[in-house]
N, C-alpha and C. Protein backbone atom coordinates (compact mmCIF):
# COMPACT_ATOMS: atom_id res chain seq x y z
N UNK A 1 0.85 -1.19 0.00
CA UNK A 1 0.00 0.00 0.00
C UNK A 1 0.88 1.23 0.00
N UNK A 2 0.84 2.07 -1.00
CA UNK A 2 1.18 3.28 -1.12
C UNK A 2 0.60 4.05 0.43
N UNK A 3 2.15 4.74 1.04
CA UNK A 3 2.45 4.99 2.28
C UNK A 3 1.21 6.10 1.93
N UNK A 4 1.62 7.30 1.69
CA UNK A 4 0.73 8.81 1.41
C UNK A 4 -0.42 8.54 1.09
N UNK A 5 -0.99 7.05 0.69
CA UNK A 5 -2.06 7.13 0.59
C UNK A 5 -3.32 6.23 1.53
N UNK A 6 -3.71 6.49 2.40
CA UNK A 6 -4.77 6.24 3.35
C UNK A 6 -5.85 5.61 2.67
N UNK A 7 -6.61 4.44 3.28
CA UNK A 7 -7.87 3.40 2.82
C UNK A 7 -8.57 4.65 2.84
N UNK A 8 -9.29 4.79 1.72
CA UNK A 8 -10.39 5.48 2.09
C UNK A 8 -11.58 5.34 2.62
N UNK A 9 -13.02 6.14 3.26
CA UNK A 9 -13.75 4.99 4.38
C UNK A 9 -14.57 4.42 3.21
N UNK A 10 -14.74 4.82 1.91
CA UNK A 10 -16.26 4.36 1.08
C UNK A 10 -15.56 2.55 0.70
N UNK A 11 -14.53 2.47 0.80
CA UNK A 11 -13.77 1.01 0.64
C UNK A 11 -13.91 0.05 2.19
N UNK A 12 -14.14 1.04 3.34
CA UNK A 12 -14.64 0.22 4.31
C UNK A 12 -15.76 -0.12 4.45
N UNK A 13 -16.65 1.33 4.34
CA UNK A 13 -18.03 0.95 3.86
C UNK A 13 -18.45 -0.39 3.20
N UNK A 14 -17.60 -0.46 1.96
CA UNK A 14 -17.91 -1.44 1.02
C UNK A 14 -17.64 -2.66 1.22
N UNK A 15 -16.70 -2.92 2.03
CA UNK A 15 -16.08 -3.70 2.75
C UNK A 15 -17.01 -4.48 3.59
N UNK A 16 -17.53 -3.58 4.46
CA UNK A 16 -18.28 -3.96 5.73
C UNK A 16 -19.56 -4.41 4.97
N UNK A 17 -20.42 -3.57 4.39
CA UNK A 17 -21.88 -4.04 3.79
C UNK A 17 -21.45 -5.75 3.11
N UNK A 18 -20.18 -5.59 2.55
CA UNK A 18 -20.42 -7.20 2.06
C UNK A 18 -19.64 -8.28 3.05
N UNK A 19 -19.21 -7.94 3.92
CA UNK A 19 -18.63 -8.44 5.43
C UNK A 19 -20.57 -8.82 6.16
N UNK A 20 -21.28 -8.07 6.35
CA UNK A 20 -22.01 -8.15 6.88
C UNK A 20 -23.32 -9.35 5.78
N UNK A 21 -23.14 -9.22 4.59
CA UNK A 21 -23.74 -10.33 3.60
C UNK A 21 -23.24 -11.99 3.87
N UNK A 22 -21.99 -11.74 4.20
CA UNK A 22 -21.23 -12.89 4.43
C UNK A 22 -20.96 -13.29 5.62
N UNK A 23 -21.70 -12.90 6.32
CA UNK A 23 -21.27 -13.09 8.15
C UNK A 23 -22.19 -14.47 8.24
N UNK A 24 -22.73 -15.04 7.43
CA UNK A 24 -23.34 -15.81 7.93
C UNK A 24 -22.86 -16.97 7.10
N UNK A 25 -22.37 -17.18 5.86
CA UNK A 25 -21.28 -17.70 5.06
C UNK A 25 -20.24 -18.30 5.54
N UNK A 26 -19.24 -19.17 5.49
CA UNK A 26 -18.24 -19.39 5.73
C UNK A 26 -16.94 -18.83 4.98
N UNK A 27 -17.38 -17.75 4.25
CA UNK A 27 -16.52 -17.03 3.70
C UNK A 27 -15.92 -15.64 4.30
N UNK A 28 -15.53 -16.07 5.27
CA UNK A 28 -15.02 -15.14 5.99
C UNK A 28 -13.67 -14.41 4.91
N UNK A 29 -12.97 -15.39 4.63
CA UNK A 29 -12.00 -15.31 3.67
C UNK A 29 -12.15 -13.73 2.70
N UNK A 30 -13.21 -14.59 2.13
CA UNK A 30 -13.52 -13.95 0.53
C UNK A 30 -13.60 -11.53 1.15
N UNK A 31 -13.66 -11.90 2.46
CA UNK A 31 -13.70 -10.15 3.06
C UNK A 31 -12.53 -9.80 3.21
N UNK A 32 -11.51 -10.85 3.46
CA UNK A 32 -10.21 -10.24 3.90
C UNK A 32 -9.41 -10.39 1.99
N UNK A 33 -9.31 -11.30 1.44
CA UNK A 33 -9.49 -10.92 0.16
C UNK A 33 -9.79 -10.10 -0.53
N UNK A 34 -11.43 -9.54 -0.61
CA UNK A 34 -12.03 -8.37 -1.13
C UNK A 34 -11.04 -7.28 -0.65
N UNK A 35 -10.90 -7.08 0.83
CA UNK A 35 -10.61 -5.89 0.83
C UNK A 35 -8.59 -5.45 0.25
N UNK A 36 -8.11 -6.50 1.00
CA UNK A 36 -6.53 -6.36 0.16
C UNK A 36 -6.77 -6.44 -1.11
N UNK A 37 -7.38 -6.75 -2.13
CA UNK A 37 -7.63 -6.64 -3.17
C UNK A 37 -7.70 -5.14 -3.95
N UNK A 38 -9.02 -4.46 -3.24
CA UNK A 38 -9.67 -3.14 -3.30
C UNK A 38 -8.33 -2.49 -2.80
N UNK A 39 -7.63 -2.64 -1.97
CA UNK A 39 -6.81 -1.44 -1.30
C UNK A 39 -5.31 -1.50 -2.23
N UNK A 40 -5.13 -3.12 -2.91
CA UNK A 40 -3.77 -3.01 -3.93
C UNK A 40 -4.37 -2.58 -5.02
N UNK A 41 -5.58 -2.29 -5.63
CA UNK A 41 -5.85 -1.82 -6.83
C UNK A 41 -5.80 -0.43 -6.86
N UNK A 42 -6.10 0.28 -5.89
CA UNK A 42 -6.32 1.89 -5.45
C UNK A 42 -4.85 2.39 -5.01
N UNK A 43 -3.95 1.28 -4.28
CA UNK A 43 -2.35 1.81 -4.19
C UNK A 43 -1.79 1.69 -5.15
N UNK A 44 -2.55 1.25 -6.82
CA UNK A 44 -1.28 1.35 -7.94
C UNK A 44 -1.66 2.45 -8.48
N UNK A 45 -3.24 2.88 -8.21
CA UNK A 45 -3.68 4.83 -8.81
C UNK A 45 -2.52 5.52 -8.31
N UNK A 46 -2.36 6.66 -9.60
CA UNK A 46 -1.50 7.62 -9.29
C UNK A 46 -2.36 8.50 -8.56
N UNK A 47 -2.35 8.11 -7.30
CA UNK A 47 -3.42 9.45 -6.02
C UNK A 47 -2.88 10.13 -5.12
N UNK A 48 -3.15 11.01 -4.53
CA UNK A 48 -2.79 12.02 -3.33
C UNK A 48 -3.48 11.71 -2.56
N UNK A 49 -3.44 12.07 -1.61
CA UNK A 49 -4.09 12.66 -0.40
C UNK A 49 -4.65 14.01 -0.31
N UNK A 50 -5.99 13.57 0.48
CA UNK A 50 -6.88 14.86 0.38
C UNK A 50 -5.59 16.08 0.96
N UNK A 51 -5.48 15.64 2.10
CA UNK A 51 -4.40 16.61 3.02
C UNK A 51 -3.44 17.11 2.02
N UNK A 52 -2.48 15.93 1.08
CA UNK A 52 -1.74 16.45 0.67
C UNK A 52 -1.89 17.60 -0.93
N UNK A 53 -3.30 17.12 -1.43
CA UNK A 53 -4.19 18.15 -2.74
C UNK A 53 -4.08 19.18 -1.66
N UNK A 54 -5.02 19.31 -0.50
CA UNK A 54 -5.13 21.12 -0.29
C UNK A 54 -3.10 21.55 0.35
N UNK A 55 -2.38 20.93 -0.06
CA UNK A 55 -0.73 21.35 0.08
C UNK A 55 -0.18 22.04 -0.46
N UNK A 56 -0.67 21.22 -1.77
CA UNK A 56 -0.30 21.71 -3.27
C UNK A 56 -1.10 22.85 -3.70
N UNK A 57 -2.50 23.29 -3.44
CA UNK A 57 -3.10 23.85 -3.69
C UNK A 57 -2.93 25.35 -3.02
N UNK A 58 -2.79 25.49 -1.75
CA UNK A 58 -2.39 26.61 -1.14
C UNK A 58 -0.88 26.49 -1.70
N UNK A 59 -0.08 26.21 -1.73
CA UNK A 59 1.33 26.50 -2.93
C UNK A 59 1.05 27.18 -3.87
N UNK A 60 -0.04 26.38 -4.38
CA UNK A 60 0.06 27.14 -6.17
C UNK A 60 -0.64 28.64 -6.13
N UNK A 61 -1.03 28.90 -4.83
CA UNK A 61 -2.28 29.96 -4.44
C UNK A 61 -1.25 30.62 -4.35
N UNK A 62 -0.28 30.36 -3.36
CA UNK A 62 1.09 31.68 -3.13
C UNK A 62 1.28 31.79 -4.24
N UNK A 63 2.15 30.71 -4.95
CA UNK A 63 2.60 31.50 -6.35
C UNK A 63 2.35 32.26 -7.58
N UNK A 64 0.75 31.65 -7.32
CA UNK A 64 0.00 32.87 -8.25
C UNK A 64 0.41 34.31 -7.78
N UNK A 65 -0.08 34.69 -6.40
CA UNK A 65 0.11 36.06 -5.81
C UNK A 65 1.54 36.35 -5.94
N UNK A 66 2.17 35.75 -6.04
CA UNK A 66 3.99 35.85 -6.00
C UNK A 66 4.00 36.69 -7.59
N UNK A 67 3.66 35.87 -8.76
CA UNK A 67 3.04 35.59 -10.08
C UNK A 67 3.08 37.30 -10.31
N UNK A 68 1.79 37.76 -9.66
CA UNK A 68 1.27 38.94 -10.26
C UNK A 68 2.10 39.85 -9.27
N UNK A 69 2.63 39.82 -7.94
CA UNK A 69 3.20 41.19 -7.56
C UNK A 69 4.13 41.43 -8.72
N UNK A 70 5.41 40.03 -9.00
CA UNK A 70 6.49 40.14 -9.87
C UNK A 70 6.04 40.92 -11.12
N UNK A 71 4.98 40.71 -11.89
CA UNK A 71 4.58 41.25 -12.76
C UNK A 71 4.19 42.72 -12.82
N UNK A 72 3.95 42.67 -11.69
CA UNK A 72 3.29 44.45 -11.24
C UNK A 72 5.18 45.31 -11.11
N UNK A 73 5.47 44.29 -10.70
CA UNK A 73 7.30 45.14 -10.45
C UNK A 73 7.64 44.89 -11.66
N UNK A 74 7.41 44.15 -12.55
CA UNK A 74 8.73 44.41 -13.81
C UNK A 74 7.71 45.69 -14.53
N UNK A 75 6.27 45.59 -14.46
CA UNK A 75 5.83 46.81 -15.44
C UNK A 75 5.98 48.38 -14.60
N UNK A 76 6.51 48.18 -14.11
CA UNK A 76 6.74 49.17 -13.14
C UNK A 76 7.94 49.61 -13.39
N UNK A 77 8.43 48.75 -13.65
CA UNK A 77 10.46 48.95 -13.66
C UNK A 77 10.38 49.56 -14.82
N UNK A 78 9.37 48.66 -16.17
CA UNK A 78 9.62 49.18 -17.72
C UNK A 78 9.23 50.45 -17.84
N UNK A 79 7.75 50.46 -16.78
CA UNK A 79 7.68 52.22 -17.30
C UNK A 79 8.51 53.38 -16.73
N UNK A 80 9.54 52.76 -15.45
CA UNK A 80 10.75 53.80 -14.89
C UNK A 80 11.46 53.97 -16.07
N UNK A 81 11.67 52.90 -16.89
CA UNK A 81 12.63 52.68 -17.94
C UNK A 81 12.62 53.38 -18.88
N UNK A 82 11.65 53.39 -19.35
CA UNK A 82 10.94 54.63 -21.00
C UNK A 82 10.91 55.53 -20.14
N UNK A 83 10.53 56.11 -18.91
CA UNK A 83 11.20 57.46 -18.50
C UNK A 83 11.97 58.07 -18.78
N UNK A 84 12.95 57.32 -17.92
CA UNK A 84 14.55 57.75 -18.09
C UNK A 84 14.68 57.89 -19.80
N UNK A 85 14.26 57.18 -20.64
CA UNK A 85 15.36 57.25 -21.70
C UNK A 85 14.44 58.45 -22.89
């Protein structure tokens, strides 16, 4: 299981509703199966973490604002520039 990425609960959910179909089954098995199954198919997605999306997201939020001051200073600089000359 991909470390950064956490079971999510709708896979326990899913888990449990058919845990609870089979509780009376002798397939106890076929739940612990299902679910390592479900959780190695979802650790080979290329996924994040919720935590780690809003990481990246407030990042890219600074650098936008970073983005436009820089931009506000170079047009600033150009029009010092055609001043002077």
């Amino acid at each position: 299981m991909n470390p950064k990425f956490s079971q999510p609960a709708f896979i326990n959910e899913i888990v449990g509703k058919l845990g609870d179909v089979l509780k009376q089954s002798p397939a106890k098995d076929i739940e612990q199966n299902l679910r390592a199954g479900l959780t190695s198919m979802l650790g080979k997605l290329d996924m994040v973490s919720r935590e780690e999306f809003d990481v990246q997201a407030d990042v890219l939020a600074r650098t936008r604002e970073k983005l436009v001051e820089l931009e506000a200073r170079i047009a600033e600089l150009e029009k010092q520039q055609r001043a002077e000359d």
